[in-house]
Protein backbone atom coordinates (compact mmCIF):
# COMPACT_ATOMS: atom_id res chain seq x y z
CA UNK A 1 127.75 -56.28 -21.76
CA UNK A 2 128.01 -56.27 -18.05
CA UNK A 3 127.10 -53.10 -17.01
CA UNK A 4 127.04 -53.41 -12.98
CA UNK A 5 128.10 -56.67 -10.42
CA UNK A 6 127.93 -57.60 -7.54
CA UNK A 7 131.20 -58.01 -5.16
CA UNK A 8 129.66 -58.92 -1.83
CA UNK A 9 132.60 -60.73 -0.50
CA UNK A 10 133.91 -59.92 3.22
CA UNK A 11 138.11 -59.02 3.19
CA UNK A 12 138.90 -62.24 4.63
CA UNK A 13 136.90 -64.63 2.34
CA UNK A 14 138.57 -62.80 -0.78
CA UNK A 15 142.14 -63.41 0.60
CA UNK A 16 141.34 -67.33 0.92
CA UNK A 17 139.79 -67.52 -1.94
CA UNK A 18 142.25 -66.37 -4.62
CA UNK A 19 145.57 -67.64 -1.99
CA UNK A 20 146.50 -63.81 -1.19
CA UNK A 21 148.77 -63.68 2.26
CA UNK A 22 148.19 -60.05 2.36
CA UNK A 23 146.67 -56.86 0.90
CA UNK A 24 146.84 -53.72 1.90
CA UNK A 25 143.46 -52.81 0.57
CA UNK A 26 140.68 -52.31 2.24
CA UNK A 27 138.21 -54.19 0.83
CA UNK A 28 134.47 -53.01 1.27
CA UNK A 29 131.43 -55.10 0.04
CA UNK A 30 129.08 -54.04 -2.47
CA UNK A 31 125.91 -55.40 -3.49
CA UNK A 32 125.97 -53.61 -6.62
CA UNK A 33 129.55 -52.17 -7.84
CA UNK A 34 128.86 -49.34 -10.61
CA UNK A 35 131.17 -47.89 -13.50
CA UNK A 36 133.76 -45.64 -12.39
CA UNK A 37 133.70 -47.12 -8.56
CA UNK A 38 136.92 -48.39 -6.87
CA UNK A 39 136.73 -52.00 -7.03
CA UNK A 40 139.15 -54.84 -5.50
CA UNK A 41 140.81 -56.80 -8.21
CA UNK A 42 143.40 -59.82 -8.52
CA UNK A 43 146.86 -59.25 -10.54
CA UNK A 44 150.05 -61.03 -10.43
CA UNK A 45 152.75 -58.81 -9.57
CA UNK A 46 155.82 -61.21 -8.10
CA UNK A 47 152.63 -62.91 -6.76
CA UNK A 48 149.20 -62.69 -6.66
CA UNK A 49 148.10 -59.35 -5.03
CA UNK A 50 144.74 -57.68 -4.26
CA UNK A 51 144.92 -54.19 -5.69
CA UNK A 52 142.04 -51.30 -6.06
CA UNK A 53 141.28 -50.25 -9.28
CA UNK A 54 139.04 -48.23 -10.86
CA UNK A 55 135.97 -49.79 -12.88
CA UNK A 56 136.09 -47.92 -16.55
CA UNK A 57 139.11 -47.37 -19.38
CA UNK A 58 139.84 -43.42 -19.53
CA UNK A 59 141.58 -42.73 -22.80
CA UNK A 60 141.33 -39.52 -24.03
CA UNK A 61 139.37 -39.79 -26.86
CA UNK A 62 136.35 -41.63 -25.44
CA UNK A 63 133.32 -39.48 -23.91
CA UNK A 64 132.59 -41.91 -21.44
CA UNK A 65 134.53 -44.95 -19.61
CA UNK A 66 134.74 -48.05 -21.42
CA UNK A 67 133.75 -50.63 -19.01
CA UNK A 68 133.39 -53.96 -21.45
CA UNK A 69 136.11 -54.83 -23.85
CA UNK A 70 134.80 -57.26 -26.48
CA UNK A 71 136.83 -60.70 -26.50
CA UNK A 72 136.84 -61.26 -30.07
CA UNK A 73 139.09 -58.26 -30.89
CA UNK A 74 140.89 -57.56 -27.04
CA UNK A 75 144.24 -58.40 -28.77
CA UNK A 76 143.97 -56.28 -31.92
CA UNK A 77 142.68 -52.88 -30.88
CA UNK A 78 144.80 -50.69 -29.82
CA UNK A 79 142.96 -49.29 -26.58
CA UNK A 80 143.16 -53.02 -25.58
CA UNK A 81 145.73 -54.68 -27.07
CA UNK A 82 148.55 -53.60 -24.84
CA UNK A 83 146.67 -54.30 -21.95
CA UNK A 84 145.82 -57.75 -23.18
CA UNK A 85 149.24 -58.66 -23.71
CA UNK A 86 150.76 -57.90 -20.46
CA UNK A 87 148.20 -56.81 -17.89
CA UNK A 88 145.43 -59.06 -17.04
CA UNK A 89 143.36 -59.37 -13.94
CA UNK A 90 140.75 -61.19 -12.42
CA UNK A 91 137.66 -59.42 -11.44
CA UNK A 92 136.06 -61.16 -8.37
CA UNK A 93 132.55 -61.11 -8.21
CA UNK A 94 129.51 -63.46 -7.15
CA UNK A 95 126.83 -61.59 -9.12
CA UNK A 96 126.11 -59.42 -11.92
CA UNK A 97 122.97 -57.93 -13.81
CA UNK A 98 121.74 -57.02 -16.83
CA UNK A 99 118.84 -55.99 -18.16
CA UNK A 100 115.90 -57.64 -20.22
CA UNK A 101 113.76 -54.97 -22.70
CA UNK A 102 110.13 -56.07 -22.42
CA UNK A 103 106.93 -54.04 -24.21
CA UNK A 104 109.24 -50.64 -24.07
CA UNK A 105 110.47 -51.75 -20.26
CA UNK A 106 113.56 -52.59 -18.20
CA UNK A 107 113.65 -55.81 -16.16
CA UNK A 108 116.73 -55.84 -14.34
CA UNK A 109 118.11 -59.54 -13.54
CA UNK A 110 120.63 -60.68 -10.74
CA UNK A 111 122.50 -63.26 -12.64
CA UNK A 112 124.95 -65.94 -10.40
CA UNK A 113 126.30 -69.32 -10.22
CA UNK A 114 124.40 -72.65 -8.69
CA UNK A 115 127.33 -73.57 -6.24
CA UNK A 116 130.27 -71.22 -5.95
CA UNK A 117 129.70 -68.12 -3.97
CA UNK A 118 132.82 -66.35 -6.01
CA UNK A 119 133.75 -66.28 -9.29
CA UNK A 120 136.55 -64.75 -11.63
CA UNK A 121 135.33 -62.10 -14.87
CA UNK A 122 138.38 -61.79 -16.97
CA UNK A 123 139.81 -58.32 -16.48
CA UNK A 124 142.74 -56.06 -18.18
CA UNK A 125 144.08 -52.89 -16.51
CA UNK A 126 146.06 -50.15 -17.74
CA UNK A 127 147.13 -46.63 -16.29
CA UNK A 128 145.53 -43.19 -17.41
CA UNK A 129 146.27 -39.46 -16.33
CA UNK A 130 142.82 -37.62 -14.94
CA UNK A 131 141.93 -33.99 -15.68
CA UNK A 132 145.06 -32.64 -13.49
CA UNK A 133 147.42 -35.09 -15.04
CA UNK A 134 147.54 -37.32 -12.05
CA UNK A 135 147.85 -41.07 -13.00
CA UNK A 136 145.38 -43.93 -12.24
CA UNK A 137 144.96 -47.58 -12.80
CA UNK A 138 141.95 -48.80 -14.33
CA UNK A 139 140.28 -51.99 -15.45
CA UNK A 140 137.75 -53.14 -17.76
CA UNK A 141 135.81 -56.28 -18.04
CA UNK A 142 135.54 -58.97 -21.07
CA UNK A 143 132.90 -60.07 -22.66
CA UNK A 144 131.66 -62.95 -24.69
CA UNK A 145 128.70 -64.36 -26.40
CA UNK A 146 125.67 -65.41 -24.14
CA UNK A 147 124.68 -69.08 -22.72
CA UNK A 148 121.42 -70.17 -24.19
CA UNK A 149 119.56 -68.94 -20.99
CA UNK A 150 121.43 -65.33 -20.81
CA UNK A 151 120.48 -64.91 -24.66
CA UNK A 152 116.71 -64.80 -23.71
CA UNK A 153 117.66 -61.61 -21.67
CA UNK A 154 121.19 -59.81 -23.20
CA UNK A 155 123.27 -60.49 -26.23
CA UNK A 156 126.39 -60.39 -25.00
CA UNK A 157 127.92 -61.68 -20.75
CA UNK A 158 130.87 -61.33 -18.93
CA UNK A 159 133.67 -64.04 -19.76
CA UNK A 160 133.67 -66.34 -16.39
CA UNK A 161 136.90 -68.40 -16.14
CA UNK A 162 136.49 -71.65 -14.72
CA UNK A 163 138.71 -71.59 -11.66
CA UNK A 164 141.67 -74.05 -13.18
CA UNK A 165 141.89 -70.99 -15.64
CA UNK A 166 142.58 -68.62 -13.23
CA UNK A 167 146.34 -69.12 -12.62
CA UNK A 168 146.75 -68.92 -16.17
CA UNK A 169 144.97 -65.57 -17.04
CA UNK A 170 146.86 -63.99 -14.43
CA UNK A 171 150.37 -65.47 -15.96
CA UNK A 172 152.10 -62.57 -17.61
CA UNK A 173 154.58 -65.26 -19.07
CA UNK A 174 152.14 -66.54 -21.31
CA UNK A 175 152.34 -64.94 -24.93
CA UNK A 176 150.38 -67.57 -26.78
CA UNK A 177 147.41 -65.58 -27.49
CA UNK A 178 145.37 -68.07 -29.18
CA UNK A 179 145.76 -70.35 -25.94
CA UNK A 180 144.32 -66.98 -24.08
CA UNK A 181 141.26 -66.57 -26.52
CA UNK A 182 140.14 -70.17 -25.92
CA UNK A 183 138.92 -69.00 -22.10
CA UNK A 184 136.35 -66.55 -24.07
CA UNK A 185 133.29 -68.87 -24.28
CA UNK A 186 130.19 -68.60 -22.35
CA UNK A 187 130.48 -70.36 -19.13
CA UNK A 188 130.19 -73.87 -19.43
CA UNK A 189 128.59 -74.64 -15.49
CA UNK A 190 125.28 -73.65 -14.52
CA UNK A 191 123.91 -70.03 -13.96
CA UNK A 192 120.93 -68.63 -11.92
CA UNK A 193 118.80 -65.98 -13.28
CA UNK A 194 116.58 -64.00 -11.02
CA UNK A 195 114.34 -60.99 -11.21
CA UNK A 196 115.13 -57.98 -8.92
């Protein structure tokens, strides 16, 4: 699960990062982004573009936002499928936490890569209608089973794309699936774990 992340990226460094001439977004920081919060993502639409979207599915029937989508069945259920198929996005982020039950308590961890300050989570986004009927995009983030050192702490992380990857997760040409599914392993380079 990834529950909350970090986005602490300034507007300028996102745009050179991910090769985006220009966004009309304004994109604020966050040390810690949280379900439901407006959150600068990464689509291709004639191009890549740097849209806000909200963190957290909507559909009707759920009680609460569905921020995690479980790789291993994102292209046969139906809240997901759709999305899979035609709307992916790249969620930027150089942090995110989870936390580690010890004797009855919560230890949060800051988890983030040795080198690169940003990395991609692999997103999908799809449009819902809010109490007055008024539309909004949304997004929710992948997950995948844990690297050895994330197991210790959570069953289940984010799936990080290596950055050669990106181009094609965002390529809404693509319709060989299994080719898709092959990005959802744990993330082969090396992660930092840290107590906060």
């Amino acid at each position: 699960m990834c529950g909350r992340f970090q986005m602490n990226i300034k507007h300028a460094l996102l745009l050179e990062r991910y090769g985006v001439k220009v966004s009309e977004a304004i994109i604020e920081p966050s040390k810690e982004v949280f379900p439901s919060d407006d959150v600068p993502v990464i689509l291709n639409d004639r191009g890549k573009k740097i849209k806000i979207l909200k963190w957290g599915f909507s559909p009707y029937y759920a009680k609460r936002l569905i921020i995690n989508a479980r790789s291993e069945t994102v292209d046969t259920k139906p809240t997901f499928k759709s999305a899979f198929h035609s709307r992916r996005c790249l969620v930027p982020a150089n942090g995110f936490f989870e936390w580690q039950k010890t004797n009855g308590k919560s230890i949060k961890h800051k988890i983030y890569l040795d080198n690169d300050e940003i990395f991609s989570m692999a997103g999908i986004y799809d449009t819902f209608k809010d109490k007055h009927g008024s539309s909004f995009q949304s997004f929710t983030i992948l997950t995948t089973n844990p690297t050895d050192n994330i197991k210790k702490i959570h069953n289940r992380m984010p799936v990080i794309l290596n950055r050669k990857d990106e181009d094609l997760w965002l390529d809404g040409n693509i319709q060989d699936w299994g080719l898709l599914r092959s990005l959802f392993k744990p993330y082969e380079k090396k992660l930092i774990i840290d107590k906060v």
